[in-house]
Protein backbone atom coordinates (compact mmCIF):
# COMPACT_ATOMS: atom_id res chain seq x y z
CA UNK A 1 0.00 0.00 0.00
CA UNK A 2 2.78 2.63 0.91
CA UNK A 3 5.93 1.52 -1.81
CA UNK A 4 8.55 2.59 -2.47
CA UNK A 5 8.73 6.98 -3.16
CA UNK A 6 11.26 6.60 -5.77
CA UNK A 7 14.07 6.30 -2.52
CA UNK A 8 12.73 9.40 -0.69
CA UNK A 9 12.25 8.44 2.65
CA UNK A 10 11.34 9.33 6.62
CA UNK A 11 9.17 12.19 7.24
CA UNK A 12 8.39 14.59 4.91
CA UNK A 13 9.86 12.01 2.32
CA UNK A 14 13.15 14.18 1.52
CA UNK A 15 15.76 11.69 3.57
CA UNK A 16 17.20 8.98 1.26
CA UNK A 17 20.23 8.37 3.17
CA UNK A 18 22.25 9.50 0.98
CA UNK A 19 23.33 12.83 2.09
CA UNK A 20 26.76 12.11 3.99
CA UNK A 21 26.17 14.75 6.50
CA UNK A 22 29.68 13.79 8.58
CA UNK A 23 31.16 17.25 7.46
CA UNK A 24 28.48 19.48 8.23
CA UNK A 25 28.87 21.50 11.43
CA UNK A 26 27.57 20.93 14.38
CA UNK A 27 27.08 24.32 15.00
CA UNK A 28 26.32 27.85 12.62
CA UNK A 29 28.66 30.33 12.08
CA UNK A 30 26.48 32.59 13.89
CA UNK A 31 25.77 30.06 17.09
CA UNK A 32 30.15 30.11 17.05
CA UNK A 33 30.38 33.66 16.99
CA UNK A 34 28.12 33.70 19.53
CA UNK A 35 30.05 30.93 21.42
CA UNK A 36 33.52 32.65 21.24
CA UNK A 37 31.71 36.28 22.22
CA UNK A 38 30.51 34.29 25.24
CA UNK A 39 33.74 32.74 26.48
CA UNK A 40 35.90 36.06 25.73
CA UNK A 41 33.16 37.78 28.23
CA UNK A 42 33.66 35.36 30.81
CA UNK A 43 37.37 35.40 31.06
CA UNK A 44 37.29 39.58 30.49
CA UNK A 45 34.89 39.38 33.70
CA UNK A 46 36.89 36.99 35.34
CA UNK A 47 40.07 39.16 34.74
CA UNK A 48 38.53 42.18 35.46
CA UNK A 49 36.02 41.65 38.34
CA UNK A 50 36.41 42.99 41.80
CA UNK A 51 36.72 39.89 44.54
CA UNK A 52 38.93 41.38 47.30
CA UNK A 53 35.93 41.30 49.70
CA UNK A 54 36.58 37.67 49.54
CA UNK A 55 32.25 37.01 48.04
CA UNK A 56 31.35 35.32 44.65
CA UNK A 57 30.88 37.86 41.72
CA UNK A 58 28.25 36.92 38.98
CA UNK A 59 27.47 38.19 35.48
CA UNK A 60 24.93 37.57 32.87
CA UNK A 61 25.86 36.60 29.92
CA UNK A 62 22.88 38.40 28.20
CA UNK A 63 22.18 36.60 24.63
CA UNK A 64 21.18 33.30 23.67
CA UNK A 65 23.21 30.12 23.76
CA UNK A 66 22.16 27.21 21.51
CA UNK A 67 22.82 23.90 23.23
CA UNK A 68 26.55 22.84 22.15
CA UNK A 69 27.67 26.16 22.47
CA UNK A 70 26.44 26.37 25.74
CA UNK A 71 28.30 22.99 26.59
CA UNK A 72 31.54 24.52 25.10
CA UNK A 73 30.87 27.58 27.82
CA UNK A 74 30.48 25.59 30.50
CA UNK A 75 33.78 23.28 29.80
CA UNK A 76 35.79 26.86 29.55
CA UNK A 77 33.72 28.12 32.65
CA UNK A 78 35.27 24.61 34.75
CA UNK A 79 38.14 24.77 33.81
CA UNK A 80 39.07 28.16 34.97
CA UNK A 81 37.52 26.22 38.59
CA UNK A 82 34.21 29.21 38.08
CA UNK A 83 30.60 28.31 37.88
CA UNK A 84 28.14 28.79 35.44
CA UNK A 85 24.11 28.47 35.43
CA UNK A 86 21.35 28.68 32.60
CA UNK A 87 17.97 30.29 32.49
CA UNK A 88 14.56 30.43 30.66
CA UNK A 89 13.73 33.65 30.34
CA UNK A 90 9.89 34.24 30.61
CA UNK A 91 8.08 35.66 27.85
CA UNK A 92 7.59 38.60 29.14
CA UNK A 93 11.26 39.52 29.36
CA UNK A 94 11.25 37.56 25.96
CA UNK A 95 8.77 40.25 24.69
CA UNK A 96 11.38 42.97 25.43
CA UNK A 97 14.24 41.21 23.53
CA UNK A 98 12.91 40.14 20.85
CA UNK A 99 8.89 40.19 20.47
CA UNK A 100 8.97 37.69 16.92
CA UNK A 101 10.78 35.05 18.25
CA UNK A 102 8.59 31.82 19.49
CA UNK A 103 10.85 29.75 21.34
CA UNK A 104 12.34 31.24 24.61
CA UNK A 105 15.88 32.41 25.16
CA UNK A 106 18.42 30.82 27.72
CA UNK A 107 20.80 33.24 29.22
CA UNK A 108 23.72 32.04 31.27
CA UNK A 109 25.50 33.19 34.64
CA UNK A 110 29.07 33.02 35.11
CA UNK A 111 29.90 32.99 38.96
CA UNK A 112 33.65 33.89 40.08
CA UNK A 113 35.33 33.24 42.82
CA UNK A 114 37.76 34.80 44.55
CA UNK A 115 40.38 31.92 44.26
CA UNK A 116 39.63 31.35 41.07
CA UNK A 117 40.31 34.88 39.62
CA UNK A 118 43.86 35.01 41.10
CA UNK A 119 44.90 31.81 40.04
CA UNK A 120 43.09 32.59 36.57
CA UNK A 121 45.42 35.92 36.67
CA UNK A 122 48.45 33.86 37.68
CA UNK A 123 48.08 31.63 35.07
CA UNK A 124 47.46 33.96 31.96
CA UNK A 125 49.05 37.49 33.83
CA UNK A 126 49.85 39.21 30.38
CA UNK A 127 46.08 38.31 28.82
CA UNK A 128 44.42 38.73 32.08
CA UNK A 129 46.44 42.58 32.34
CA UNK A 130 45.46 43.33 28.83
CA UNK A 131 41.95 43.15 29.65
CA UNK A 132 41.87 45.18 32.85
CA UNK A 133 43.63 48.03 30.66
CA UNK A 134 41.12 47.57 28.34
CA UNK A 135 38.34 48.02 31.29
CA UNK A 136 40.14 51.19 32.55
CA UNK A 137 41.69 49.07 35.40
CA UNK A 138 45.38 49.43 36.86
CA UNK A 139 47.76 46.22 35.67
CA UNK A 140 48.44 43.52 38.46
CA UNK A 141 51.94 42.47 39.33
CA UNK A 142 52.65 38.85 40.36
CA UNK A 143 53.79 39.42 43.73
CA UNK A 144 50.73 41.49 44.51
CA UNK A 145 48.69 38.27 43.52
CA UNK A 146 50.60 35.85 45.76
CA UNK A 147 50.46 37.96 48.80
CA UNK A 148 46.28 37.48 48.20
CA UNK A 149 45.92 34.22 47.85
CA UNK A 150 44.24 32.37 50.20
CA UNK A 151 46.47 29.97 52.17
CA UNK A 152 45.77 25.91 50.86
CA UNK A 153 43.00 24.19 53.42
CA UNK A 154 44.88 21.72 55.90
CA UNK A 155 43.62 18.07 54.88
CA UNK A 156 40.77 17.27 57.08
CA UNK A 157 41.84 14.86 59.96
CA UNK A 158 40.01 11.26 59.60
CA UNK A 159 40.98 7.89 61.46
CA UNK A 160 44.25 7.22 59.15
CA UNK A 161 46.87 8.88 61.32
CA UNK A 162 49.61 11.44 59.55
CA UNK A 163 53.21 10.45 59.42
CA UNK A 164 54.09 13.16 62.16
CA UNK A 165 50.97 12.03 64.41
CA UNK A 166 52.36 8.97 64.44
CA UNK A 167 55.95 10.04 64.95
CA UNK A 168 55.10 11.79 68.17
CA UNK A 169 53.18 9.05 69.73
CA UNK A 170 56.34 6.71 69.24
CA UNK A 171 58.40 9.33 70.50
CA UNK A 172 55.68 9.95 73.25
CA UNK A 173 55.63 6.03 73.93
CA UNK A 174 59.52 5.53 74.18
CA UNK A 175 60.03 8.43 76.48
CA UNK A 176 57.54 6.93 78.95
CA UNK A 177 59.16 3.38 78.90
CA UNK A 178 62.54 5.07 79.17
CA UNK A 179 66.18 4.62 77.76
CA UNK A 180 66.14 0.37 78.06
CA UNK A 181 63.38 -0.20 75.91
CA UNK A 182 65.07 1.74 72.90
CA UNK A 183 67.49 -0.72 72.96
CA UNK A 184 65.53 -3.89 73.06
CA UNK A 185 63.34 -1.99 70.61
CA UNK A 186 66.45 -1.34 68.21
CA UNK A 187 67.90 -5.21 68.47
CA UNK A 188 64.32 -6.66 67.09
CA UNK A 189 64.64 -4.28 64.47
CA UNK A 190 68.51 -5.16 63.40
């Protein structure tokens, strides 16, 4: 009853299979512009923001994302140890954008952190300085940057013991047995 279309196929009947679509993009030229515009914000804002109170900064990255490009973001936005979240806008801020379009927008939020801005600055000090001069802000030396940086978290203590925990019980342990026992203690050892 339904034959063969003369090898036009699936819906619409315009897929044959024959169409080697493996070098088509997976993205538009626009959607990458859009991509790269998005990523050069971030790391301007994350070169550029002001964290010396020591709280998160966030920005708004205020156009839309299509989904891979979005996934690209958000691999830059991790790697640079930063945080990044996406939102629907409603229609009525959709109205105000752009009143023709049916679909909703997503914007994203890039959050900084303190930490990760200087070592984003350490990292990339010549890119991250060209950017503040380009905001109007003063260039950062190195040494001002280390002096800032937060001091690295001691490792939280669990059941294992720590080498020097266990060093000073020994040394705790042979100092109440006295003098002899280090010597019995030594010949087992030898």
């Amino acid at each position: 009853m339904f034959g063969d279309f003369g090898g036009f196929s699936g819906f619409g009947g315009f897929d044959d299979g024959s169409v080697n679509r493996s070098g088509f993009a997976s993205i538009s030229s626009s959607a990458l512009a859009s991509q790269d515009t998005a990523i050069d914000q971030f790391l301007d804002f994350l070169a550029t923001v002001d964290t010396k109170d020591g709280f998160n900064k966030e920005k708004e990255l205020k156009f839309h994302l299509v989904k891979d490009a979005r996934t690209a973001l958000n691999r830059v936005v991790k790697e640079h140890k930063c945080k990044s979240t996406t939102r629907t806008l409603t229609r009525t801020e959709q109205d105000r954008v752009n009143k023709a379009r049916k679909s909703l927008m997503k914007y994203t939020t890039v959050i900084v952190t303190p930490k990760a801005q200087i070592d984003y600055i350490l990292s990339h000090l010549e890119v991250a300085n060209k950017a503040r001069e380009k905001a109007g802000l003063k260039r950062i030396a190195k040494e001002e940057l280390e002096k800032e940086k937060p001091a690295p978290k001691s490792a939280p203590k669990g059941k294992k013991r720590t080498s020097e925990a266990a060093e000073l019980k020994e040394e705790e342990e042979e100092a109440e047995e006295g003098p002899s026992s280090k010597k019995v203690k030594s010949e087992e050892s030898t």
